[in-house]
Protein backbone atom coordinates (compact mmCIF):
# COMPACT_ATOMS: atom_id res chain seq x y z
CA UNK A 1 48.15 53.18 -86.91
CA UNK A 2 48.01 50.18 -89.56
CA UNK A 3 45.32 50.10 -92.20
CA UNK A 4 44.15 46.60 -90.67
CA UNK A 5 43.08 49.14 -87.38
CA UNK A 6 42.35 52.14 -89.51
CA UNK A 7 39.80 49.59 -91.37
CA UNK A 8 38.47 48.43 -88.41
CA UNK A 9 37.69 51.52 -86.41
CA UNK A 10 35.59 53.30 -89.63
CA UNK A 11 33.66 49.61 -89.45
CA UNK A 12 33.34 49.75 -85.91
CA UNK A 13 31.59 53.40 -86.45
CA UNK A 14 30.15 52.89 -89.48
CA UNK A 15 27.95 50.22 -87.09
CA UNK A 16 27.46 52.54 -84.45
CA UNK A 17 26.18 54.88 -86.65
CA UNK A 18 23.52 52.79 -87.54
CA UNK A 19 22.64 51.97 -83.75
CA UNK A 20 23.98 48.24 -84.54
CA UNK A 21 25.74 45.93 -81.78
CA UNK A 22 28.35 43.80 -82.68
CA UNK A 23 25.84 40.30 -82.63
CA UNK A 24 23.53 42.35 -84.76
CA UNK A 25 25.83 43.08 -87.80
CA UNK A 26 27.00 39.67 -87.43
CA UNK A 27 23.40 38.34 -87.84
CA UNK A 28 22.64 40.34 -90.36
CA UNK A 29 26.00 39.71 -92.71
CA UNK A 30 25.38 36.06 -92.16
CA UNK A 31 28.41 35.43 -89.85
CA UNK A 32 28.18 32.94 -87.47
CA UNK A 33 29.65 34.96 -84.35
CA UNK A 34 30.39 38.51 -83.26
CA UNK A 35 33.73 37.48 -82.66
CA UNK A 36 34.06 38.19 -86.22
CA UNK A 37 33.06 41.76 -86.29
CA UNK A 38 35.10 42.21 -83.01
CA UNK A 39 38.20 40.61 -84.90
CA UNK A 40 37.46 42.92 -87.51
CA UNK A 41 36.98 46.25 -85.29
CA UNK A 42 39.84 45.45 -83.33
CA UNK A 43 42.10 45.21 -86.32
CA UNK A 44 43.08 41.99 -85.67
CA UNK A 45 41.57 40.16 -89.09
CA UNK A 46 41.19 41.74 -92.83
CA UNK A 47 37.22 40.95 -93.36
CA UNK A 48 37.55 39.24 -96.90
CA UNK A 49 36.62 41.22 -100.02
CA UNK A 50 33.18 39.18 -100.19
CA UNK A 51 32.03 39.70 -96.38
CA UNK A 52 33.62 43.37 -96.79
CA UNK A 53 30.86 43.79 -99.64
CA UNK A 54 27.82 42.68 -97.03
CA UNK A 55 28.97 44.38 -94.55
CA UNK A 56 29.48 47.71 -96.81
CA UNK A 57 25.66 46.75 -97.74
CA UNK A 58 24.34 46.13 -94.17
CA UNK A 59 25.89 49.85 -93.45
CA UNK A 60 24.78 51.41 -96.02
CA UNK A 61 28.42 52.29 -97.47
CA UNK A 62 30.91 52.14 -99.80
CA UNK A 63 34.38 51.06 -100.29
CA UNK A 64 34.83 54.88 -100.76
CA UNK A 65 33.47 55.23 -97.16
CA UNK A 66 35.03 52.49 -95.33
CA UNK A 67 38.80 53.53 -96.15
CA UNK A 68 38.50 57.03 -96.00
CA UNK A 69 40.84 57.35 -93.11
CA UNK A 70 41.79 61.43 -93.31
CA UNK A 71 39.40 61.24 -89.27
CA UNK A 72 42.63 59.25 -87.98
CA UNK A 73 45.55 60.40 -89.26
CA UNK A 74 48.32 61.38 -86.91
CA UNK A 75 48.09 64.73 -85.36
CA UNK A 76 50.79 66.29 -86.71
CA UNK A 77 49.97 65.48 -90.25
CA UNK A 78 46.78 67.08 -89.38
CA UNK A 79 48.22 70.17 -87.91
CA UNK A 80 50.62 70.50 -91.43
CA UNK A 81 47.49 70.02 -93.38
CA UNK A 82 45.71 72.79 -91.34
CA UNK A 83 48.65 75.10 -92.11
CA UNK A 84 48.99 74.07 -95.51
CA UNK A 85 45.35 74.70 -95.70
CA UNK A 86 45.92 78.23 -94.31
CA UNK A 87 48.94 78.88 -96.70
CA UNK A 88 46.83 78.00 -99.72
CA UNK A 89 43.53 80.04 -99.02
CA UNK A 90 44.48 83.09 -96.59
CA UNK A 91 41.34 84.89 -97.33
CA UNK A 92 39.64 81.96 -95.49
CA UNK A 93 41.55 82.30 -91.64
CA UNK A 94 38.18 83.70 -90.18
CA UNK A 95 36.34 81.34 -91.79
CA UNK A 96 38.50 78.37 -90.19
CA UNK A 97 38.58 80.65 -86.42
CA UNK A 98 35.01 80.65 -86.65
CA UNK A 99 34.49 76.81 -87.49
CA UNK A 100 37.06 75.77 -84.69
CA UNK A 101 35.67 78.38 -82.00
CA UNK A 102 32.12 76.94 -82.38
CA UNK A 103 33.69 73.52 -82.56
CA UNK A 104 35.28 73.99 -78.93
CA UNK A 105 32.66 76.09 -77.31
């Protein structure tokens, strides 16, 4: 997955998070459509950097926030991480069975 959908899926929950519909953010970050925010979501457009900064503001976030992308990185990077994670701090394993079994039950 590009960065352009990465970007748009955090926005898209980033909004949901704070229980905001598409015509709402718009309102609120001054644009004149929705179509914007779905272009955005949709990873179809780059918001520019300035109506990047109101919407960070309208969500409460950061730049930090809005490309932290780790969530939606290919599985099987995740599933080396995981192992890597394992390899690294061995002491932890029933730590991380615990936190995945009450994760799936």
């Amino acid at each position: 997955m590009d960065t352009k959908h990465l970007l748009g899926k955090r926005i898209k929950e980033l909004r949901k998070r704070k229980k905001l519909s598409q015509e709402q953010l718009a309102e609120m970050v001054g644009f004149e459509s929705s179509n914007s925010i779905s272009n955005v979501e949709n990873g179809y457009n780059y918001p520019s950097i300035q109506n990047l900064e109101k919407l960070l503001n309208v969500l409460d976030s950061s730049f930090k926030d809005v490309f932290t992308f780790e969530k939606y990185q290919d599985e099987d990077i995740l599933r080396a991480e995981i192992e890597r994670l394992l390899d690294e701090y061995p002491e932890k394993l029933q730590d991380f069975y615990k936190i995945l079994k009450a994760l799936t039950e």
